[in-house]
Protein backbone atom coordinates (compact mmCIF):
# COMPACT_ATOMS: atom_id res chain seq x y z
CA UNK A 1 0.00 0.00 0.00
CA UNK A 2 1.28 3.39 -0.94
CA UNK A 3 2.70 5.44 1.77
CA UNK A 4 -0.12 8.51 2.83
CA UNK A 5 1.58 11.37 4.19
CA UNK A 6 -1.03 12.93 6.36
CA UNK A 7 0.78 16.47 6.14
CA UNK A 8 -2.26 18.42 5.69
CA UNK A 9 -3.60 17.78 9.59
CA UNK A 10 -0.15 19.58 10.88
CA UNK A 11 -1.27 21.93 12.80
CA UNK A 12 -0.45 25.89 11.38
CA UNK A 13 1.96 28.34 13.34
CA UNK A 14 -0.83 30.99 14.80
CA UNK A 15 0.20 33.38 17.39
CA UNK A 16 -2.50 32.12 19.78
CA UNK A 17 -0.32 29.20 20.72
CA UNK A 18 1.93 30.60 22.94
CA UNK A 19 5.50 28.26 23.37
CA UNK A 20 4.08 25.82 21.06
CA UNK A 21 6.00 26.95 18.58
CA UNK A 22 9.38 26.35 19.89
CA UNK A 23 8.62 22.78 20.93
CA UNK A 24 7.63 22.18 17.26
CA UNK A 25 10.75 23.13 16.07
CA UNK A 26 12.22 21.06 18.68
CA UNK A 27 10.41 17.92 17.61
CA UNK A 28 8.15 18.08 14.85
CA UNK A 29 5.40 16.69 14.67
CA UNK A 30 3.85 12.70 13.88
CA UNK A 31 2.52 11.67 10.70
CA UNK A 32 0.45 8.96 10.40
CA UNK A 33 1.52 6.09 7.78
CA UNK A 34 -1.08 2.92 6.99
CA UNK A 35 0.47 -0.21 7.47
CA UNK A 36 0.24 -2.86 5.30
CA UNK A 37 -2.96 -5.24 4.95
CA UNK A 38 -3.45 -6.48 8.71
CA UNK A 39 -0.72 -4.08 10.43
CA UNK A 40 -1.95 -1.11 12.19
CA UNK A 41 -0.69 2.22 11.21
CA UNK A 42 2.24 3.72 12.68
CA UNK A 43 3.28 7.19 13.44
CA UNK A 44 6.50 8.67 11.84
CA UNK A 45 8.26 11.90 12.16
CA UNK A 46 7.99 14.07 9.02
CA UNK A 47 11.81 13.35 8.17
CA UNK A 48 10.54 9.91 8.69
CA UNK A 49 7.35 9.25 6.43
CA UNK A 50 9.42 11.24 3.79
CA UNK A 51 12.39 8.88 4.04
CA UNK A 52 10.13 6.13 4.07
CA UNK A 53 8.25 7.67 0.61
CA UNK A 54 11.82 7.87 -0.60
CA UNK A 55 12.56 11.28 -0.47
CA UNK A 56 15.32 13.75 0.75
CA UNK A 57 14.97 14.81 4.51
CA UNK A 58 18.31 16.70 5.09
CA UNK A 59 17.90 20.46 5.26
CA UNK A 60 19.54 21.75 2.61
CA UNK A 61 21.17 25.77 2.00
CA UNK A 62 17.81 26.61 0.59
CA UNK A 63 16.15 25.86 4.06
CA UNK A 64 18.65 27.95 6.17
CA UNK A 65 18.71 30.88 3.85
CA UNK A 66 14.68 30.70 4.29
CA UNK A 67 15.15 30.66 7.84
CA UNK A 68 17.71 33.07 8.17
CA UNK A 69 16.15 35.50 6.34
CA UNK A 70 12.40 35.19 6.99
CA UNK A 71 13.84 36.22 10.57
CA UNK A 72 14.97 39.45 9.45
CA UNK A 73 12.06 40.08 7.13
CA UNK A 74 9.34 39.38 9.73
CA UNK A 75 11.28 41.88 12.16
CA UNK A 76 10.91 44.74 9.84
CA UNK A 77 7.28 44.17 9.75
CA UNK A 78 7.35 44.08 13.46
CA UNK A 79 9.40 47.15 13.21
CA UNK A 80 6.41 49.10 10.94
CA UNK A 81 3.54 47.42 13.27
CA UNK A 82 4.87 49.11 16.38
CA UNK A 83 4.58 52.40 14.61
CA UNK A 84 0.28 51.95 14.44
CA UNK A 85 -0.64 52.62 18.18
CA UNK A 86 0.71 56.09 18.40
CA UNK A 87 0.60 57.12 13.95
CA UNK A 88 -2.42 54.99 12.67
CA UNK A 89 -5.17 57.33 11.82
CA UNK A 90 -8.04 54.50 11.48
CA UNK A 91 -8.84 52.28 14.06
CA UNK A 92 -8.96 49.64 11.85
CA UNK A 93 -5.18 50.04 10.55
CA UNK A 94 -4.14 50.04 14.24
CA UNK A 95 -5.90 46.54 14.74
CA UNK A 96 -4.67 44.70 11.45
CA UNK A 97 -0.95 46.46 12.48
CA UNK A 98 -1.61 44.38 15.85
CA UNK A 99 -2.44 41.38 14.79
CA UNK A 100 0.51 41.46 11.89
CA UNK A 101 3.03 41.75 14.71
CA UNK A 102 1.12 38.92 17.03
CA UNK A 103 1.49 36.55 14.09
CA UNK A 104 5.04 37.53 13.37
CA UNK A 105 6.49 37.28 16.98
CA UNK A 106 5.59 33.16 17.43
CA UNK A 107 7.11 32.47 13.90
CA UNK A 108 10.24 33.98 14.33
CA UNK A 109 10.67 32.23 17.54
CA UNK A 110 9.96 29.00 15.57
CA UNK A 111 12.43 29.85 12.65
CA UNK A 112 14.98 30.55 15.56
CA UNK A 113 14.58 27.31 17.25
CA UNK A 114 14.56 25.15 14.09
CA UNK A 115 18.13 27.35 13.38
CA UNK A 116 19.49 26.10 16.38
CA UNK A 117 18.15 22.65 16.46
CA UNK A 118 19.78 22.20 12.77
CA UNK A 119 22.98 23.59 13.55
CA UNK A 120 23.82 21.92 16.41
CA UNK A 121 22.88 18.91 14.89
CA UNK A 122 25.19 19.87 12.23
CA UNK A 123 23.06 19.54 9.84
CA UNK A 124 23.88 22.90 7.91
CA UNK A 125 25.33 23.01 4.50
CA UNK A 126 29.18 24.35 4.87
CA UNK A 127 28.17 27.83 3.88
CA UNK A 128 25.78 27.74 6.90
CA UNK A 129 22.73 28.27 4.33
CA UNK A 130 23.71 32.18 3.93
CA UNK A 131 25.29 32.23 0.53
CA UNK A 132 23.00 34.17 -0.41
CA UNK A 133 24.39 36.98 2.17
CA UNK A 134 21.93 36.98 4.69
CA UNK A 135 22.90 35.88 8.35
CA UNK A 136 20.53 35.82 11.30
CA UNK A 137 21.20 39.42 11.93
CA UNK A 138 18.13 41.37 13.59
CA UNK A 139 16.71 44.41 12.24
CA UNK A 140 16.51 46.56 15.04
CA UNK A 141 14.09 44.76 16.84
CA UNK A 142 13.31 41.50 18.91
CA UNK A 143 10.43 39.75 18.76
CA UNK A 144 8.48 42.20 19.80
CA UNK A 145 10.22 44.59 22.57
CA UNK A 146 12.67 47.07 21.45
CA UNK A 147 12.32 50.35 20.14
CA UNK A 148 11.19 49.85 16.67
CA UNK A 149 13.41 52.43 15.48
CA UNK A 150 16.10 50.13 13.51
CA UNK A 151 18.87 51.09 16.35
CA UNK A 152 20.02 47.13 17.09
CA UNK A 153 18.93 47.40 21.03
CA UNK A 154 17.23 44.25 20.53
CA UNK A 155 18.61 42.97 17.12
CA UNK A 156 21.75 40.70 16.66
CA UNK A 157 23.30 43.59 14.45
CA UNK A 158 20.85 45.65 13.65
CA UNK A 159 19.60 46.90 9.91
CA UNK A 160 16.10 48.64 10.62
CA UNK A 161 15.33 49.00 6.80
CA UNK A 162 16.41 47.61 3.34
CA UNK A 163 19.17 49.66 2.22
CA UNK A 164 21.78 47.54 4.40
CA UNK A 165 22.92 43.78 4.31
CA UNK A 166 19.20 42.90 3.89
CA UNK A 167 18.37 44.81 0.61
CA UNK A 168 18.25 41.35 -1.35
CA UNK A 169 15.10 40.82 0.46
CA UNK A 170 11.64 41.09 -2.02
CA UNK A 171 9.81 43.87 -0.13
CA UNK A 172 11.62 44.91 2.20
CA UNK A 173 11.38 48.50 3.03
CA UNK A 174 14.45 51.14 2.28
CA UNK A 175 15.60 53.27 5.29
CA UNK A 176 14.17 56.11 3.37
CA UNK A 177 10.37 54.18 3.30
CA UNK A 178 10.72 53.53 6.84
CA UNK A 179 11.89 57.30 7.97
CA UNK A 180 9.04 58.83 5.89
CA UNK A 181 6.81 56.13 7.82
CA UNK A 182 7.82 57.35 11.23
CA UNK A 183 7.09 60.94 9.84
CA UNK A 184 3.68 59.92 9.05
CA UNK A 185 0.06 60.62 11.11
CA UNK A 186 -3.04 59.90 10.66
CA UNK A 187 -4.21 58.94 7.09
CA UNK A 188 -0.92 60.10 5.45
CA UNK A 189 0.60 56.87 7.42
CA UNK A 190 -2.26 54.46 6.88
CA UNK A 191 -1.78 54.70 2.55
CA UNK A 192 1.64 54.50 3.74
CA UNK A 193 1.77 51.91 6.33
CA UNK A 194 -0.32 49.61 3.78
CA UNK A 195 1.37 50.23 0.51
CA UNK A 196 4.42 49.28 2.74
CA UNK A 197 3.49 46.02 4.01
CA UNK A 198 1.26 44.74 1.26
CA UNK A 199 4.41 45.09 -0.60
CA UNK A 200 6.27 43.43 2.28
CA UNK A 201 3.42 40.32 2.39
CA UNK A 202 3.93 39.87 -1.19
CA UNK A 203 8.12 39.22 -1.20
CA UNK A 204 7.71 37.17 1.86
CA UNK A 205 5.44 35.02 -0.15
CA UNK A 206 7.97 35.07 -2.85
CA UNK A 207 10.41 33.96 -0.31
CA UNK A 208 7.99 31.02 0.60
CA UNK A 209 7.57 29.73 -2.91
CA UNK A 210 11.00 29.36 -3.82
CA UNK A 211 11.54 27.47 -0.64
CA UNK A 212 9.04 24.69 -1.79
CA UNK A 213 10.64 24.80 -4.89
CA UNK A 214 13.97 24.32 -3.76
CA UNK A 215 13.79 22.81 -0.06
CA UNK A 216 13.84 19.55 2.19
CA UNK A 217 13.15 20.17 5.17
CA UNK A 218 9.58 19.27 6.28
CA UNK A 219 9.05 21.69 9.04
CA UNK A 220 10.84 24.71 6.95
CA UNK A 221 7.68 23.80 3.90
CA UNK A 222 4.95 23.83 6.42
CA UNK A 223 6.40 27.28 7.97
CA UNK A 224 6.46 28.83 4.63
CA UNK A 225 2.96 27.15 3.54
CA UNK A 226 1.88 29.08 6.73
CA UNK A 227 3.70 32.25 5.89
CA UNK A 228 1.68 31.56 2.16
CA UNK A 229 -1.73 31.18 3.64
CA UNK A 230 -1.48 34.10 6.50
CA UNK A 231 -0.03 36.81 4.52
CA UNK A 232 -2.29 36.26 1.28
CA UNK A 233 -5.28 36.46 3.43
CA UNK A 234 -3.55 39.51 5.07
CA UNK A 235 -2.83 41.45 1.52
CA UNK A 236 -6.46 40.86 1.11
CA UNK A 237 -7.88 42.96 4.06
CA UNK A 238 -4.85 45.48 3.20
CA UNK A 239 -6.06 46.27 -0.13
CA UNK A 240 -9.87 46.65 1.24
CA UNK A 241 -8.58 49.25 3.86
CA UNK A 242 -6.16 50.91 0.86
């Protein structure tokens, strides 16, 4: 009987489940295989099932250069959300900036613990997965303390906008975007603050399809499938409020 890889019941990264993230990265999660006629079915570990359906499991450079660099992408949006409580003019820019930074927070956490779950496995290419020149440096912001203002207080070097080691990024915002967006009130910053990050949701999604085309890792393809689904529906409400 043909191997079914029950990959579609993983459960998707949301940020109402707080620390669940991290232990997913830690462990994965099962995936139910049929046995054959008269066996019962057994659970497997996505690198598992996929070795057992005969395909690659090793994280490859494409995985940690998604990784690395989805980090630094979702903490620029992070960096822009902060900006809605005080600079929003609508109400209902300042909620859909809130729940954009919720949802980035818990992924980032998971990208950082699959990062050093892989690596200390040695499991990294030689190049470490950053030939294409993106470490995991912040951007001037943690998960979601800091000061928002692309300084490094909370960041591992700090970049704030585009124009630095991060510029190879689709959508990321230039220094300049992000200074004009700090200048911004009211409904000057919510055309802004939306043309900004719809264009931001749409290179992270860019980001996430060449990872399926080009990764391994199993828990890497379902973060970007989430990244996929979230941000789509997200561009959607952005273009409403626009």
């Amino acid at each position: 009987m043909a191997l079914a890889l029950a990959l579609v019941g993983l459960p998707a990264l949301t940020a109402c489940e707080s620390g669940a993230e991290e232990k997913r990265a830690d462990r994965g999660q099962g995936v139910v295989a049929p046995g054959k006629p008269g066996e019962e079915a057994e659970t497997l570990s996505p690198e598992k099932a996929r070795e057992k359906a005969g395909g690659d499991t090793k994280a490859n450079a494409a995985d940690f250069r998604y990784a690395t660099m989805m980090i630094a992408h979702h903490q620029q949006a992070v960096v822009m959300t902060d900006l809605a409580p005080q600079r929003a003019g609508s109400d209902s820019v300042r909620k859909l900036a809130s729940r954009i930074g919720a949802s980035q927070g818990p992924e980032i956490k998971a990208m950082r613990g699959w990062l050093k779950q892989n690596r200390s496995a040695k499991n990294a290419p030689e190049d470490g997965g950053k030939s294409g020149g993106h470490g995991d440096h912040g951007s001037g912001h943690g998960d979601h303390g800091g000061k928002g203002d692309g300084s490094g207080e909370h960041g591992d070097h700090g970049a704030g906008g585009g124009d630095g080691g991060h510029a190879g990024m689709p959508g990321m915002a230039t220094e300049a975007q992000l200074a004009k967006l700090r200048a911004a009130k009211g409904t000057a910053f919510d055309l802004l603050f939306l043309t900004l990050m719809t264009t931001h949701h749409e290179g992270a999604i860019t980001m996430a399809v060449e990872l399926m085309k080009g990764g391994n890792d199993v828990r890497v393809e379902e973060m970007a499938t989430d990244v996929m689904a979230q941000q789509r529906a997200e561009i959607k409400r952005m273009r409403k409020l626009g």
